[in-house]
PDB file of N, CA and C in Angstrom:
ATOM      1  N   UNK A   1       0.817  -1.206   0.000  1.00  0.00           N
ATOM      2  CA  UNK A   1       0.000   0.000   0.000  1.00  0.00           C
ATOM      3  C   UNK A   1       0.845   1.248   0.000  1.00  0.00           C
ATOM      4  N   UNK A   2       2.204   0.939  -0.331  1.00  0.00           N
ATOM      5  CA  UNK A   2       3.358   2.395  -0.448  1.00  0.00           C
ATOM      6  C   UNK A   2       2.602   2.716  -1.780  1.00  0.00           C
ATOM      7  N   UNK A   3       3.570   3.958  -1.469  1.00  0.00           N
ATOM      8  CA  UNK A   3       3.210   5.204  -2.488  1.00  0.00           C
ATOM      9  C   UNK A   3       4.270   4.757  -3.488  1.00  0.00           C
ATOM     10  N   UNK A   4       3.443   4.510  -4.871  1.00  0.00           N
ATOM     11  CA  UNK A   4       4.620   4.026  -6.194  1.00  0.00           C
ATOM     12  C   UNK A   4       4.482   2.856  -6.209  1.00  0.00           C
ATOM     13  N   UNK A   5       3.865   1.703  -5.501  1.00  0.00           N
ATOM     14  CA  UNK A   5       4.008   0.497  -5.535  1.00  0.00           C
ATOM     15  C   UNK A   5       3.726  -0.394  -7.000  1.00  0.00           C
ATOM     16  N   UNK A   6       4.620  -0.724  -7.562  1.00  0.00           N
ATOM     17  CA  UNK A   6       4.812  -1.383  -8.974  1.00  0.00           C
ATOM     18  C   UNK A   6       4.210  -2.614  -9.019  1.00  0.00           C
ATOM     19  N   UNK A   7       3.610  -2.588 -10.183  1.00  0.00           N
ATOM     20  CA  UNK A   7       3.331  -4.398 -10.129  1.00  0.00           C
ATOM     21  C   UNK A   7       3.970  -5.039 -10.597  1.00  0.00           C
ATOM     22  N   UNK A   8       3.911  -6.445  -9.586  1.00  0.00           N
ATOM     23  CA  UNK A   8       5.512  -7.138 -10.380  1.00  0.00           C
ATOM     24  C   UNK A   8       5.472  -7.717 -11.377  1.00  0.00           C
ATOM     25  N   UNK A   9       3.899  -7.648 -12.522  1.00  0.00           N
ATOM     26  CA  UNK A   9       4.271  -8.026 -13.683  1.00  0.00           C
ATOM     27  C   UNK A   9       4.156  -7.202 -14.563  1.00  0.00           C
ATOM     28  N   UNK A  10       5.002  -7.084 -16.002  1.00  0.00           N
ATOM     29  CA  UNK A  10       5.821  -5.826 -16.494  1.00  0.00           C
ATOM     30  C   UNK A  10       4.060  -6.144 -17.181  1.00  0.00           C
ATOM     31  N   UNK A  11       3.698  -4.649 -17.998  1.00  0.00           N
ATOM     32  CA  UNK A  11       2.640  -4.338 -18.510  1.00  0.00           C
ATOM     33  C   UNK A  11       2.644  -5.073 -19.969  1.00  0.00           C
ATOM     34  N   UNK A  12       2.576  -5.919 -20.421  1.00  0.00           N
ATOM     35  CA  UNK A  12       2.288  -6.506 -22.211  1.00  0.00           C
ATOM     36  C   UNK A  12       2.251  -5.328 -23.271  1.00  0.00           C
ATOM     37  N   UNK A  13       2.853  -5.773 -24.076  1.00  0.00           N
ATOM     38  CA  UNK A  13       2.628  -4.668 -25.263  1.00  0.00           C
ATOM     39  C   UNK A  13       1.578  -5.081 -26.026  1.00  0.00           C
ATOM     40  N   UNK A  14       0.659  -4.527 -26.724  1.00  0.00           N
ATOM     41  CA  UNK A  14      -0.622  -4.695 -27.498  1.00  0.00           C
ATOM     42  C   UNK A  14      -0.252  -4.394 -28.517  1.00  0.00           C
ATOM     43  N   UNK A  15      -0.565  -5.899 -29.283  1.00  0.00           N
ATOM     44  CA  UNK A  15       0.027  -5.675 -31.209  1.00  0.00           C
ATOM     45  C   UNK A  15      -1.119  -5.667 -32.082  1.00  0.00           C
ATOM     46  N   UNK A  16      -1.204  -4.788 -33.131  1.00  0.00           N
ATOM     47  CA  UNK A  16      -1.472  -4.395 -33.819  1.00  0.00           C
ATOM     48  C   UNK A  16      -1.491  -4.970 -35.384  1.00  0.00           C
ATOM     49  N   UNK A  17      -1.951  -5.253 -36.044  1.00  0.00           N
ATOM     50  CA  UNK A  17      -1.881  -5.105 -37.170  1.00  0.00           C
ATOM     51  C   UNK A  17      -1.179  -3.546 -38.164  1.00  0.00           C
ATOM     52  N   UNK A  18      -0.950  -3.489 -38.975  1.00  0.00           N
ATOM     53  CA  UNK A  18      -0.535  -2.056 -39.620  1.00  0.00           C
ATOM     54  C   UNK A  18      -1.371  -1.711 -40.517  1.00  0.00           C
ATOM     55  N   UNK A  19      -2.206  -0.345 -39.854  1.00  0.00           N
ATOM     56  CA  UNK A  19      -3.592  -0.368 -40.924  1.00  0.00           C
ATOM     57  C   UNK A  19      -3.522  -0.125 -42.430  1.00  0.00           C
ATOM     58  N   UNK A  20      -2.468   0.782 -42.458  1.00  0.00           N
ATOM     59  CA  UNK A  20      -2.568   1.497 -43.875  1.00  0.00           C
ATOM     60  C   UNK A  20      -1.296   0.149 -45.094  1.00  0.00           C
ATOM     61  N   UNK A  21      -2.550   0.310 -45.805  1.00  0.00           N
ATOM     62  CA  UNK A  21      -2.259  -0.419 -47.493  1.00  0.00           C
ATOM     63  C   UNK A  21      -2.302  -2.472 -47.208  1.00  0.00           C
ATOM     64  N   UNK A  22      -2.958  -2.609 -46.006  1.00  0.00           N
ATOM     65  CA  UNK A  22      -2.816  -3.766 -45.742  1.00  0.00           C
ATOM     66  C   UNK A  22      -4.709  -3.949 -46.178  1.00  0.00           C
ATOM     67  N   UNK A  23      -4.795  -5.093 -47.118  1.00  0.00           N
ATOM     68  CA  UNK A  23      -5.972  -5.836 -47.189  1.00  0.00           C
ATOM     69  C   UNK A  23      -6.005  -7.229 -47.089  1.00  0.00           C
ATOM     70  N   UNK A  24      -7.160  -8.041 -46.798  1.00  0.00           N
ATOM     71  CA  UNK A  24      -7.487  -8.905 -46.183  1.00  0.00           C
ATOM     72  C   UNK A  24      -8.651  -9.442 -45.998  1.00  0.00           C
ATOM     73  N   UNK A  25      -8.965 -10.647 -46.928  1.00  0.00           N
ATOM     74  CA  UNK A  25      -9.935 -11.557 -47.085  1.00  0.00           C
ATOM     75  C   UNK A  25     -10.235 -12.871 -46.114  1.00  0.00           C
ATOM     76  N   UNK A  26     -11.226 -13.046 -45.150  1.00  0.00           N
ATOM     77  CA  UNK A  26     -11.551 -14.763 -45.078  1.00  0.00           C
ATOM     78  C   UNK A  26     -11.779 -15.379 -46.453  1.00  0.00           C
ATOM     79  N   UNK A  27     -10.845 -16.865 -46.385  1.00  0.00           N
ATOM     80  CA  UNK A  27     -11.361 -17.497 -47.312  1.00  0.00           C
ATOM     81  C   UNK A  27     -11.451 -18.851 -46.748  1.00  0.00           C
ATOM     82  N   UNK A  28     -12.525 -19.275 -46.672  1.00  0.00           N
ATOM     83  CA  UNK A  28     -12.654 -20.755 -45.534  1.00  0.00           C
ATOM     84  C   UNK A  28     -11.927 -20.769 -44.350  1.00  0.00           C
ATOM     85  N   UNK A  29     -11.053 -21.510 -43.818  1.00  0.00           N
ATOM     86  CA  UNK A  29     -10.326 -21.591 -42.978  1.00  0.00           C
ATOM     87  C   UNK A  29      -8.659 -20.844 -43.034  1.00  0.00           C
ATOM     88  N   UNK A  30      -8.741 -19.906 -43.695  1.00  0.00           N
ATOM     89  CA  UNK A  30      -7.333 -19.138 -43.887  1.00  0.00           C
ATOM     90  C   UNK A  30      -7.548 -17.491 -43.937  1.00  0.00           C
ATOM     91  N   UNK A  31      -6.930 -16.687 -43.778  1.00  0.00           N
ATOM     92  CA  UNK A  31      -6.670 -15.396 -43.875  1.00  0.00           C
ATOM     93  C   UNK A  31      -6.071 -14.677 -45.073  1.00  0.00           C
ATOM     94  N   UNK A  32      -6.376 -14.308 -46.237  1.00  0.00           N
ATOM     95  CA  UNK A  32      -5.508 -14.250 -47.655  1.00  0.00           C
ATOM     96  C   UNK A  32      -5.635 -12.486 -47.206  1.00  0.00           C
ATOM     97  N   UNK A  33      -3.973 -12.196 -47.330  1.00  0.00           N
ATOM     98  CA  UNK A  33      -3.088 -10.603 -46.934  1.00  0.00           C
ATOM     99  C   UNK A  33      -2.839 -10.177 -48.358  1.00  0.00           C
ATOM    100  N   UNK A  34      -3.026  -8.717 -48.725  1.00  0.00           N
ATOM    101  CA  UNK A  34      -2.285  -8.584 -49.299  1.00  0.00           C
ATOM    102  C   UNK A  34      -1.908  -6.924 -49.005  1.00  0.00           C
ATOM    103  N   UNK A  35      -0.230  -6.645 -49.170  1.00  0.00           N
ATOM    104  CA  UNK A  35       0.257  -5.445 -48.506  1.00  0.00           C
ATOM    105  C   UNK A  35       0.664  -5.044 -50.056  1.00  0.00           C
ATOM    106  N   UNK A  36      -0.376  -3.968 -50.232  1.00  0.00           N
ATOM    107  CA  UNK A  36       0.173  -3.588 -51.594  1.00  0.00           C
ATOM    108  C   UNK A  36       1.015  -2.163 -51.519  1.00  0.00           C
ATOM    109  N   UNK A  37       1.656  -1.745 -50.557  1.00  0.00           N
ATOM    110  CA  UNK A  37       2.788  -1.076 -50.534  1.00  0.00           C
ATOM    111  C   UNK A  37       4.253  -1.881 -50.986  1.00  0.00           C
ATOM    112  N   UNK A  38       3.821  -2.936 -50.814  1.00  0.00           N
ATOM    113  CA  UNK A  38       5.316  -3.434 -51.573  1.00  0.00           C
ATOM    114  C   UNK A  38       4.944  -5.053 -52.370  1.00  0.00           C
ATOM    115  N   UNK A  39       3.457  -5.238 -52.517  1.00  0.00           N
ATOM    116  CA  UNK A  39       2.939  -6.254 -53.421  1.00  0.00           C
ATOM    117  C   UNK A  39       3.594  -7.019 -52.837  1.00  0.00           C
ATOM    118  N   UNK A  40       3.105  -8.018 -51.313  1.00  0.00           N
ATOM    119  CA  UNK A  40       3.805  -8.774 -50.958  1.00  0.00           C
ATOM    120  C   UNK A  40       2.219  -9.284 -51.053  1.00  0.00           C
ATOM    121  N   UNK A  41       2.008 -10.815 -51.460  1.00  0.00           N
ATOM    122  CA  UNK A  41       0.442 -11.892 -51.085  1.00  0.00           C
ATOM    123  C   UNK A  41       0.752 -12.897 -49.895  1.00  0.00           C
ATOM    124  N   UNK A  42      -0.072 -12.912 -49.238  1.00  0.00           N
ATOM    125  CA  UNK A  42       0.397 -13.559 -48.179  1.00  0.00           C
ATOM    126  C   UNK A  42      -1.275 -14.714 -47.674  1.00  0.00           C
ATOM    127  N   UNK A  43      -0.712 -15.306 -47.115  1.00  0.00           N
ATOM    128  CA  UNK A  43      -1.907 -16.533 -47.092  1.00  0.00           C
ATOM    129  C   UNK A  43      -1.584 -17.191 -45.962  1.00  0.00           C
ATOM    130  N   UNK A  44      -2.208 -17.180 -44.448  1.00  0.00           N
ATOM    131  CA  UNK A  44      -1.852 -17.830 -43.460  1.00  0.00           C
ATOM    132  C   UNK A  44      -2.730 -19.284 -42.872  1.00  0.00           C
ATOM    133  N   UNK A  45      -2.177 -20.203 -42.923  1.00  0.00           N
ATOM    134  CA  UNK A  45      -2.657 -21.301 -41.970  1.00  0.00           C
ATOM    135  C   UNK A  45      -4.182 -21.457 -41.357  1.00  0.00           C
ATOM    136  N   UNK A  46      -4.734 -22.254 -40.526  1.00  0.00           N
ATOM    137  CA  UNK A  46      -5.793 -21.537 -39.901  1.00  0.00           C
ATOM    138  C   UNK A  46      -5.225 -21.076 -38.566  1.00  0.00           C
ATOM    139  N   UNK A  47      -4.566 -21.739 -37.787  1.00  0.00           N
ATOM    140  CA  UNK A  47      -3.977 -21.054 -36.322  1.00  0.00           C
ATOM    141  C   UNK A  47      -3.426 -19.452 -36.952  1.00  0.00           C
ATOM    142  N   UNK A  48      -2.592 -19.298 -37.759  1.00  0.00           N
ATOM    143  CA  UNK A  48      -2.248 -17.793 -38.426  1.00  0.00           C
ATOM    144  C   UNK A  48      -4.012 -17.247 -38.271  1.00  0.00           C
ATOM    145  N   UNK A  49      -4.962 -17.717 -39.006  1.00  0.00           N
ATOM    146  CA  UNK A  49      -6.098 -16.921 -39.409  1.00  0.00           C
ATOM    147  C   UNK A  49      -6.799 -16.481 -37.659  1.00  0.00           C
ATOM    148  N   UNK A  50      -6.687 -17.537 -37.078  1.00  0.00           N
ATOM    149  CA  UNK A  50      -7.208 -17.320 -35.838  1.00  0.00           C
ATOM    150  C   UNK A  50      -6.464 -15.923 -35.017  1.00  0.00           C
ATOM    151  N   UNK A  51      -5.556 -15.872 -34.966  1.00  0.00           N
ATOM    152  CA  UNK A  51      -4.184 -15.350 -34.354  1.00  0.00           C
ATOM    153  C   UNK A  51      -4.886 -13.493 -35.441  1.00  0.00           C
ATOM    154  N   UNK A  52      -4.770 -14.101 -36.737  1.00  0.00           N
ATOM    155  CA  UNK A  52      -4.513 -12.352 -37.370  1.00  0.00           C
ATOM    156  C   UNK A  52      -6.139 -11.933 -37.374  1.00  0.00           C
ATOM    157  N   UNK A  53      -7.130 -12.430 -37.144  1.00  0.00           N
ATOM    158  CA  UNK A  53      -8.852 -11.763 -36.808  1.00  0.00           C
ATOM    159  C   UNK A  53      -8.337 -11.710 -35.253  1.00  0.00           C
ATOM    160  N   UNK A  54      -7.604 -11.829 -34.467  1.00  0.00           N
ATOM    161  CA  UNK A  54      -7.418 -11.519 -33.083  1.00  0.00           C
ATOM    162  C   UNK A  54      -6.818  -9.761 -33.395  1.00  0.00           C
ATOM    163  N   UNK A  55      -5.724  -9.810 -34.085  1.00  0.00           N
ATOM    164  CA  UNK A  55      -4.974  -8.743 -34.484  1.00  0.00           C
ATOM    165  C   UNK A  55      -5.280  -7.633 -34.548  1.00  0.00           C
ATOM    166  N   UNK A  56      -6.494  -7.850 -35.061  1.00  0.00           N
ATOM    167  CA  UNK A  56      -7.176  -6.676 -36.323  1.00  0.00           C
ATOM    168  C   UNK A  56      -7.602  -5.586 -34.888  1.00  0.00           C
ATOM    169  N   UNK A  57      -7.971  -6.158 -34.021  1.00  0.00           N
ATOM    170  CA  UNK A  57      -8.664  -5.310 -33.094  1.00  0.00           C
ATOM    171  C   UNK A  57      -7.254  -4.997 -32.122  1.00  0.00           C
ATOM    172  N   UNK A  58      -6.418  -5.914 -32.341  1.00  0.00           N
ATOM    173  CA  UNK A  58      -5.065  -5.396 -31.000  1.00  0.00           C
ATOM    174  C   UNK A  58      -5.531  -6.843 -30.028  1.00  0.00           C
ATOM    175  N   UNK A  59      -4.111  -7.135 -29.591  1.00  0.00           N
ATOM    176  CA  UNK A  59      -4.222  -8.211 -28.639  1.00  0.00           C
ATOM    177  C   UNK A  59      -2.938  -8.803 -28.450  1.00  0.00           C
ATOM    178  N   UNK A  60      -2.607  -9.078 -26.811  1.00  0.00           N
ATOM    179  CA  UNK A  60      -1.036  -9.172 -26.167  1.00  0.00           C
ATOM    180  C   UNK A  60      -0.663 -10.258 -26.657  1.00  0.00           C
ATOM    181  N   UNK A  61       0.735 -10.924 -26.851  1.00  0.00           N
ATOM    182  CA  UNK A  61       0.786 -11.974 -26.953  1.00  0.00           C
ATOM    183  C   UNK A  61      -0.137 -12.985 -26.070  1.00  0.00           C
ATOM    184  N   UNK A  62      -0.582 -13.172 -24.471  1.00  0.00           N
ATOM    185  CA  UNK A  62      -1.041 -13.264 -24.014  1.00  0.00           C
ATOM    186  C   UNK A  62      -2.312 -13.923 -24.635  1.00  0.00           C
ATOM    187  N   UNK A  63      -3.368 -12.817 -25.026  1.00  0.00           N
ATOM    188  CA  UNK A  63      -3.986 -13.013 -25.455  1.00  0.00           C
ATOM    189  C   UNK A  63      -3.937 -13.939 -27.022  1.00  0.00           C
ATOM    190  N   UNK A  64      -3.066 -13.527 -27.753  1.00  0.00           N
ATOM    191  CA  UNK A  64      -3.052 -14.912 -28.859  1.00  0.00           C
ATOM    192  C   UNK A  64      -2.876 -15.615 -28.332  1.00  0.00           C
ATOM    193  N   UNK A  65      -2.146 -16.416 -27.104  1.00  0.00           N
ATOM    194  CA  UNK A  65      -1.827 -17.535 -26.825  1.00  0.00           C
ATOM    195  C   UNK A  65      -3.038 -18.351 -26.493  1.00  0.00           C
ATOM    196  N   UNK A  66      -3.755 -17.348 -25.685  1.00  0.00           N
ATOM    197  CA  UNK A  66      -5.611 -18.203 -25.239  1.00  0.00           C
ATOM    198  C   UNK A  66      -6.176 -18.765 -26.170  1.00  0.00           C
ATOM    199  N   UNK A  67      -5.996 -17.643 -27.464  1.00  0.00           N
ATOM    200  CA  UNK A  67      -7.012 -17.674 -28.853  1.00  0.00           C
ATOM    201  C   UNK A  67      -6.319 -19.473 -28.951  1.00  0.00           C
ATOM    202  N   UNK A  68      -5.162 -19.316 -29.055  1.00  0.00           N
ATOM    203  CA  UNK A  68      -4.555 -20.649 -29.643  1.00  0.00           C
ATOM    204  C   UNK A  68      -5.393 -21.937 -28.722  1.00  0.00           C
ATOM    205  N   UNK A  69      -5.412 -21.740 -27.525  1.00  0.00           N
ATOM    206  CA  UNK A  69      -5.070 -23.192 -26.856  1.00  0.00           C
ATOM    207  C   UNK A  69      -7.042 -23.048 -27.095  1.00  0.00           C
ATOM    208  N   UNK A  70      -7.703 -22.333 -26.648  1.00  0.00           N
ATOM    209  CA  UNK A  70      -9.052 -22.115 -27.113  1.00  0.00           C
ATOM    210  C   UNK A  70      -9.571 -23.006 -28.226  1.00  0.00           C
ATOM    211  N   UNK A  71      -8.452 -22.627 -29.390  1.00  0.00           N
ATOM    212  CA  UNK A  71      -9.053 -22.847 -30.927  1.00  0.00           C
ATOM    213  C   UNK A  71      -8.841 -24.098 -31.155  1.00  0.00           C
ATOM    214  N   UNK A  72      -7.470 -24.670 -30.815  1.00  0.00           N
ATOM    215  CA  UNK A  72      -7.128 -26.158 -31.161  1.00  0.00           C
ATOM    216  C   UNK A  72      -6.384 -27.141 -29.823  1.00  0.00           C
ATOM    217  N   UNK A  73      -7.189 -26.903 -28.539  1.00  0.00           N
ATOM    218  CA  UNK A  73      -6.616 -27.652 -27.679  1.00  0.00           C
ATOM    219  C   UNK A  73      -5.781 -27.752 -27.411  1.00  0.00           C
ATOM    220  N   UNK A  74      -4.666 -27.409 -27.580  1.00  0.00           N
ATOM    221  CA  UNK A  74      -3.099 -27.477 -27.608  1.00  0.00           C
ATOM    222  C   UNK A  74      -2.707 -26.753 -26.223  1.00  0.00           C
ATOM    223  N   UNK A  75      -1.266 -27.678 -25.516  1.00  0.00           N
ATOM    224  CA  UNK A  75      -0.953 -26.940 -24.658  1.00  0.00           C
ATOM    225  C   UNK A  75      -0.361 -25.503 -24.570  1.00  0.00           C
ATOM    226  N   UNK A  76      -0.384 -24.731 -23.484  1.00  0.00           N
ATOM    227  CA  UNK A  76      -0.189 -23.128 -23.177  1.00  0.00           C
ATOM    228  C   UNK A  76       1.596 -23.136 -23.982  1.00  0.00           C
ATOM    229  N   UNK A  77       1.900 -24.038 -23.336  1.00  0.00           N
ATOM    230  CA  UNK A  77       3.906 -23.831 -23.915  1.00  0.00           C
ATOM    231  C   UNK A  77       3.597 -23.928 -25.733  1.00  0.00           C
ATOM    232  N   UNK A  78       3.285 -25.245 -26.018  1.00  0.00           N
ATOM    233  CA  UNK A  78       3.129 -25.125 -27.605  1.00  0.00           C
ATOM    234  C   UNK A  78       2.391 -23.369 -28.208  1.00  0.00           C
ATOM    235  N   UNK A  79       1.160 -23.135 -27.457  1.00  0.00           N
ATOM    236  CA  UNK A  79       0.978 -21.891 -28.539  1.00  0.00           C
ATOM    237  C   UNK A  79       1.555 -21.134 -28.163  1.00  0.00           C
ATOM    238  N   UNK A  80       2.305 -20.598 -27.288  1.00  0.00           N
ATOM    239  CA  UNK A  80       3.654 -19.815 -26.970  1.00  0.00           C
ATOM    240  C   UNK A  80       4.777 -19.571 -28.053  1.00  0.00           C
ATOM    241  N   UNK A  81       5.304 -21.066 -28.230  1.00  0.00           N
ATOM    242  CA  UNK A  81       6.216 -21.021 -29.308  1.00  0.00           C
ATOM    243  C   UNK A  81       5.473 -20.578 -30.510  1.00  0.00           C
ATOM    244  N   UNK A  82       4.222 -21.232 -30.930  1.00  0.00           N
ATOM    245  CA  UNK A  82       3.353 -20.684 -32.137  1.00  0.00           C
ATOM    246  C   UNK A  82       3.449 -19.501 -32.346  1.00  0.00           C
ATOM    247  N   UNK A  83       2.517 -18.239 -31.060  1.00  0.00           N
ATOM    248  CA  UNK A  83       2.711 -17.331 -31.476  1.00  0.00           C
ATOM    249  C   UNK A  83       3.877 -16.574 -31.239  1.00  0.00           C
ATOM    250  N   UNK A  84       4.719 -16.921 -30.693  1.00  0.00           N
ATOM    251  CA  UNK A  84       6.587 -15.812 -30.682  1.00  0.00           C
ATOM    252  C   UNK A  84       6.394 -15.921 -32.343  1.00  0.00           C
ATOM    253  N   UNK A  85       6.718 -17.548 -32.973  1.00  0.00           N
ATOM    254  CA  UNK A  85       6.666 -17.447 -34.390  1.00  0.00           C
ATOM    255  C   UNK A  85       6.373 -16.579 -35.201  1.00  0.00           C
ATOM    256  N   UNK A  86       4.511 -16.939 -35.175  1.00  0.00           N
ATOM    257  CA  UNK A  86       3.842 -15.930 -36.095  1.00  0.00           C
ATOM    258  C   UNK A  86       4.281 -14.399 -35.807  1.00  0.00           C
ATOM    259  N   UNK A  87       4.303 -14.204 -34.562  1.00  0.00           N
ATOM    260  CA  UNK A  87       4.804 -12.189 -34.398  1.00  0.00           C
ATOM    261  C   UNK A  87       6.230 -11.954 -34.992  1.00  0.00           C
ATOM    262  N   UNK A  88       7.196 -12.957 -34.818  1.00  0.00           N
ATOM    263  CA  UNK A  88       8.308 -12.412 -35.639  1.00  0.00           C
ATOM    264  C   UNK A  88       8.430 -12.741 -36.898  1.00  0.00           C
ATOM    265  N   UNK A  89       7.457 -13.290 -37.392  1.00  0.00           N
ATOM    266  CA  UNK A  89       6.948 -13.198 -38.785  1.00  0.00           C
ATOM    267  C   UNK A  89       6.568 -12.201 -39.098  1.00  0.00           C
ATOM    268  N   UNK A  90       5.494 -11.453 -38.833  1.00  0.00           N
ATOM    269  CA  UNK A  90       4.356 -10.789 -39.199  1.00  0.00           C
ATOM    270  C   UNK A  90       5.678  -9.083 -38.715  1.00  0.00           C
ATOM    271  N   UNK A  91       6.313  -9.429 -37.506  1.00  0.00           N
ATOM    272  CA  UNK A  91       7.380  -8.187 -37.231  1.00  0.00           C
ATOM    273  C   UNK A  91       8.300  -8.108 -38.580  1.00  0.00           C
ATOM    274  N   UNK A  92       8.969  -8.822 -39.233  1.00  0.00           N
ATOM    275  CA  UNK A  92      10.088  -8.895 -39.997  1.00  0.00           C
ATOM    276  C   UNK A  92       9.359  -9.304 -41.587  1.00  0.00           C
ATOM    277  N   UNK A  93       8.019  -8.795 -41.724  1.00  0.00           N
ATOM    278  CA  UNK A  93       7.987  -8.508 -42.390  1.00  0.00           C
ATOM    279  C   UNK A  93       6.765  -7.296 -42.782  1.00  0.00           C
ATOM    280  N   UNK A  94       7.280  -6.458 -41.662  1.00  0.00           N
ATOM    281  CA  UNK A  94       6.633  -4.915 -41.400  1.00  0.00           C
ATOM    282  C   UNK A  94       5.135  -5.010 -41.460  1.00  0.00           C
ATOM    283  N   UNK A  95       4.585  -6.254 -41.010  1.00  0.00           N
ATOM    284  CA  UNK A  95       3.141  -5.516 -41.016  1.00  0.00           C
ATOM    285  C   UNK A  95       2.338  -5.498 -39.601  1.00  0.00           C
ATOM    286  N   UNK A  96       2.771  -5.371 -38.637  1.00  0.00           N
ATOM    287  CA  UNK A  96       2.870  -4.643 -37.390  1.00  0.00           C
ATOM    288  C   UNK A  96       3.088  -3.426 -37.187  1.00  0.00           C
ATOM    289  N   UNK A  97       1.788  -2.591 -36.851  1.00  0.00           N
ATOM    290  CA  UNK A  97       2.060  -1.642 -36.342  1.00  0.00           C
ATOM    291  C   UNK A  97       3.122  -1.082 -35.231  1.00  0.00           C
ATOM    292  N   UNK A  98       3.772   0.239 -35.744  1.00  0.00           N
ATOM    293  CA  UNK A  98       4.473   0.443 -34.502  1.00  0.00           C
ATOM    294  C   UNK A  98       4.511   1.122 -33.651  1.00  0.00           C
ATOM    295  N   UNK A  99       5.078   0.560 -32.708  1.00  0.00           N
ATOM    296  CA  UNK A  99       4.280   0.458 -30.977  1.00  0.00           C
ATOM    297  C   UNK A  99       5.583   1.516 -30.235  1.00  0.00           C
ATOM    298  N   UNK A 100       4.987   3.014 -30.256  1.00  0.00           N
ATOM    299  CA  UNK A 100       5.488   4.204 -29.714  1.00  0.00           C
ATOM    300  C   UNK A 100       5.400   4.098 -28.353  1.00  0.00           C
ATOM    301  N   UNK A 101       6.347   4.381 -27.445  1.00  0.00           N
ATOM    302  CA  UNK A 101       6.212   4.781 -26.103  1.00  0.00           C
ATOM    303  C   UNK A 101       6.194   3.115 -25.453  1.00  0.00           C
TER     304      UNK A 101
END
């Protein structure tokens, strides 16, 4: 109850999708991207599709990880590794918004 008292878990960063020049279709069970700032087509999985309709609105890793174990039963460690994956995917190839401050 001190004055300043921190919580001891660090605050999550909330990721984003990158709004501008990014489009994006459901097509059955997949997510079809396309970033026509640099005409890249992109077509994700269904765990990807689950993970990037999470995106669209913002959501912690954290939160993809639920979406994951939610969507296909899978344990908390497996969609962990899943989504680190997909974000340094989706990071390294700029279509993540970026996250000021």
């Amino acid at each position: 109850m001190g004055d300043g008292d921190l919580s001891s878990e660090p605050t999550e960063t909330r990721l984003s999708l990158r709004p501008e020049a990014l489009d994006w279709v459901d097509v059955e069970e997949e997510v079809v991207v396309l970033d026509s700032d640099r005409s890249i087509y992109l077509a994700t999985n269904p765990s990807g599709a689950v993970l990037w309709r999470r995106l669209i609105e913002g959501a912690t890793q954290r939160d993809l990880e639920v979406a994951l174990v939610e969507a296909f039963e899978i344990s908390h460690d497996r969609a962990a590794v899943d989504v680190a994956t997909f974000v340094d995917q989706l990071h390294s190839l700029g279509l993540l918004a970026s996250q000021d401050g």
